[in-house]
Protein backbone atom coordinates (compact mmCIF):
# COMPACT_ATOMS: atom_id res chain seq x y z
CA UNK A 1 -3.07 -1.34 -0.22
CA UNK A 2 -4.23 -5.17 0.42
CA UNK A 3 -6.66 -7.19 -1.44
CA UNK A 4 -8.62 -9.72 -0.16
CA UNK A 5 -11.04 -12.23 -2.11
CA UNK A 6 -14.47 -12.51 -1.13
CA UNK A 7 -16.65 -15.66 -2.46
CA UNK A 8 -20.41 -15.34 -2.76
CA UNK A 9 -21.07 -11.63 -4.38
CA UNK A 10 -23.10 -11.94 -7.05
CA UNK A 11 -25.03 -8.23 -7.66
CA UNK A 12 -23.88 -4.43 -6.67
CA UNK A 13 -25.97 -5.00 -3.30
CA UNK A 14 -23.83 -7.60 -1.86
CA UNK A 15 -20.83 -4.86 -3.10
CA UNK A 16 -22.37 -2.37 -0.80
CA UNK A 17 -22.96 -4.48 2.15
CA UNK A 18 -18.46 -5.76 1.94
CA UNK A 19 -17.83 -2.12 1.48
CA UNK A 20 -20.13 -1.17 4.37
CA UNK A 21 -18.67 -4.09 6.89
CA UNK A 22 -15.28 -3.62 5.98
CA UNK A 23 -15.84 0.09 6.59
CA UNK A 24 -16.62 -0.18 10.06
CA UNK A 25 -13.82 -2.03 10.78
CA UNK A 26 -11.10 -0.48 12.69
CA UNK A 27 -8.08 0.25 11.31
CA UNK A 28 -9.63 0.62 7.37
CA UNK A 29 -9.89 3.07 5.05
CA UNK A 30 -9.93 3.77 1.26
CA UNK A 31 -12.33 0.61 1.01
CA UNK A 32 -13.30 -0.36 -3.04
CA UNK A 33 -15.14 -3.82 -3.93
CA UNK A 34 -14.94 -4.95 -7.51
CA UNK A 35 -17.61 -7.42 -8.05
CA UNK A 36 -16.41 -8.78 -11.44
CA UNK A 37 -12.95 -9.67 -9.98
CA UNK A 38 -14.94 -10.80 -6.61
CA UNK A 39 -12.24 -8.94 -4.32
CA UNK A 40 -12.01 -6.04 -1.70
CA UNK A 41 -9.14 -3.30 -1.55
CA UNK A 42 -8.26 -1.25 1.11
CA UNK A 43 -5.94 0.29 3.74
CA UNK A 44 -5.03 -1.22 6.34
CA UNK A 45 -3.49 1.13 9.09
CA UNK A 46 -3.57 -1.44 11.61
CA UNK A 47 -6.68 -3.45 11.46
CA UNK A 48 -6.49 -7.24 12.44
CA UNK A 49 -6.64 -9.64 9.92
CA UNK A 50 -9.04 -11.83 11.76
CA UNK A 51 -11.70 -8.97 12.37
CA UNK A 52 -11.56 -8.22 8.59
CA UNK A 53 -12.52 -11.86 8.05
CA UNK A 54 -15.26 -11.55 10.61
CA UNK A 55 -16.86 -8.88 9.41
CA UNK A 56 -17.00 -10.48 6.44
CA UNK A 57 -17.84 -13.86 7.45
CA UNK A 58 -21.23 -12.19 9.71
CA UNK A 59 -22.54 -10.73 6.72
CA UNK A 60 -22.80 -14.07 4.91
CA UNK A 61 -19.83 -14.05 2.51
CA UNK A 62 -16.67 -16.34 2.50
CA UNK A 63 -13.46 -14.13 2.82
CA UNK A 64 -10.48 -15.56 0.84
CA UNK A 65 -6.74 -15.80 2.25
């Protein structure tokens, strides 16, 4: 499992729109978002790095390293 920090969540809807985005990326599964820690887990089974930031990036959050 990775984590990844996400900046700007701030309510359970911004937790469903990460876990939605990072859903439809290829290559991830087993996707959780814990807003109080302000971070995304998931498997990655060969999903790029870069696209994960994307997809967070078009939704209007700021991915972490």
């Amino acid at each position: 499992m990775e984590t990844l920090k996400i900046k700007g969540m701030s309510c359970q809807h911004c937790v469903g729109s990460v876990k939605k985005a990072l859903e439809n990326v290829d290559g991830l599964s087993q996707v959780t978002v814990n807003l109080d820690a302000g971070e995304a887990t998931f498997k990655n089974e060969g999903a790029d790095r870069r696209k994960i930031r994307e997809a967070i990036s078009k939704i209007g959050f700021e991915p972490g390293e």
